[in-house]
Protein backbone atom coordinates (compact mmCIF):
# COMPACT_ATOMS: atom_id res chain seq x y z
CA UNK A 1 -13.39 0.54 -81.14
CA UNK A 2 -14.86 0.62 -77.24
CA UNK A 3 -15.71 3.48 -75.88
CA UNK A 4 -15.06 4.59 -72.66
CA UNK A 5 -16.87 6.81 -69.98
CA UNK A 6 -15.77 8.71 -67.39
CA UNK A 7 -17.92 9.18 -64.08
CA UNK A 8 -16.92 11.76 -61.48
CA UNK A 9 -18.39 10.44 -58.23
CA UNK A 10 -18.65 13.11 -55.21
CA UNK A 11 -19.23 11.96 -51.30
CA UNK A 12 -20.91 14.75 -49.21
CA UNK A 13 -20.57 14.42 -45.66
CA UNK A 14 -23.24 15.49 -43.55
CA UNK A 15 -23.07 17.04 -40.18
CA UNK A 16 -25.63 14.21 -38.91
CA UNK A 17 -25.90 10.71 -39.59
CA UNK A 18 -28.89 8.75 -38.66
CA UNK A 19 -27.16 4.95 -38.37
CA UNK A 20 -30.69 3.40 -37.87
CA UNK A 21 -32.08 4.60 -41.28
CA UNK A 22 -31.01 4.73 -45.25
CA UNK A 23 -33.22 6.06 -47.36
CA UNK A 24 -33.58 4.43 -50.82
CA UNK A 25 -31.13 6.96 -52.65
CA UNK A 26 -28.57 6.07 -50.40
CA UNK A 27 -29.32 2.49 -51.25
CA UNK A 28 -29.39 2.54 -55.03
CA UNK A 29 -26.24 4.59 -54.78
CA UNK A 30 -24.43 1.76 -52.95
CA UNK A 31 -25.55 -0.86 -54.87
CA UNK A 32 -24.56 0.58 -57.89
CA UNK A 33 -21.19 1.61 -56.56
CA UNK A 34 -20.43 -0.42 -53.85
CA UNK A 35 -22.31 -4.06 -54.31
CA UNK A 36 -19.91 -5.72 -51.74
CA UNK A 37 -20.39 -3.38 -49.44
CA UNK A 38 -24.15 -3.74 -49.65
CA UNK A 39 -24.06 -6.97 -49.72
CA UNK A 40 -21.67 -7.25 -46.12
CA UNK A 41 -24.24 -4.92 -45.16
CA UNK A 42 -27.41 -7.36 -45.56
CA UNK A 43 -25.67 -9.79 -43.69
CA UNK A 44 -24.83 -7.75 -40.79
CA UNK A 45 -28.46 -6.98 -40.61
CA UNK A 46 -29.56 -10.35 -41.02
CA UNK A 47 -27.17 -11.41 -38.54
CA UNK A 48 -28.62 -8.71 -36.36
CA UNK A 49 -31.96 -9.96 -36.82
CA UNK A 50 -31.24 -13.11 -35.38
């Protein structure tokens, strides 16, 4: 028998969003979440780099 789990995920917006800085809880978050996202997001910066 599997079990399964439910997770109840909850996006706060805030009022001001600093685009130039993530801190590592926003990271983790998105990589556990979101791993395509993050990992279109590593390119960009890459790409950014360059």
């Amino acid at each position: 028998m599997s079990e399964q789990q439910n997770y109840e995920v909850c996006f706060i917006p805030r009022s001001q969003l600093d685009e130039q800085k993530v801190s590592e809880s926003e990271l983790r978050l998105l990589s556990l979440f979101f791993p395509e996202i993050l990992k279109e997001m590593m390119i960009q910066v890459e790409k950014a780099k360059e």
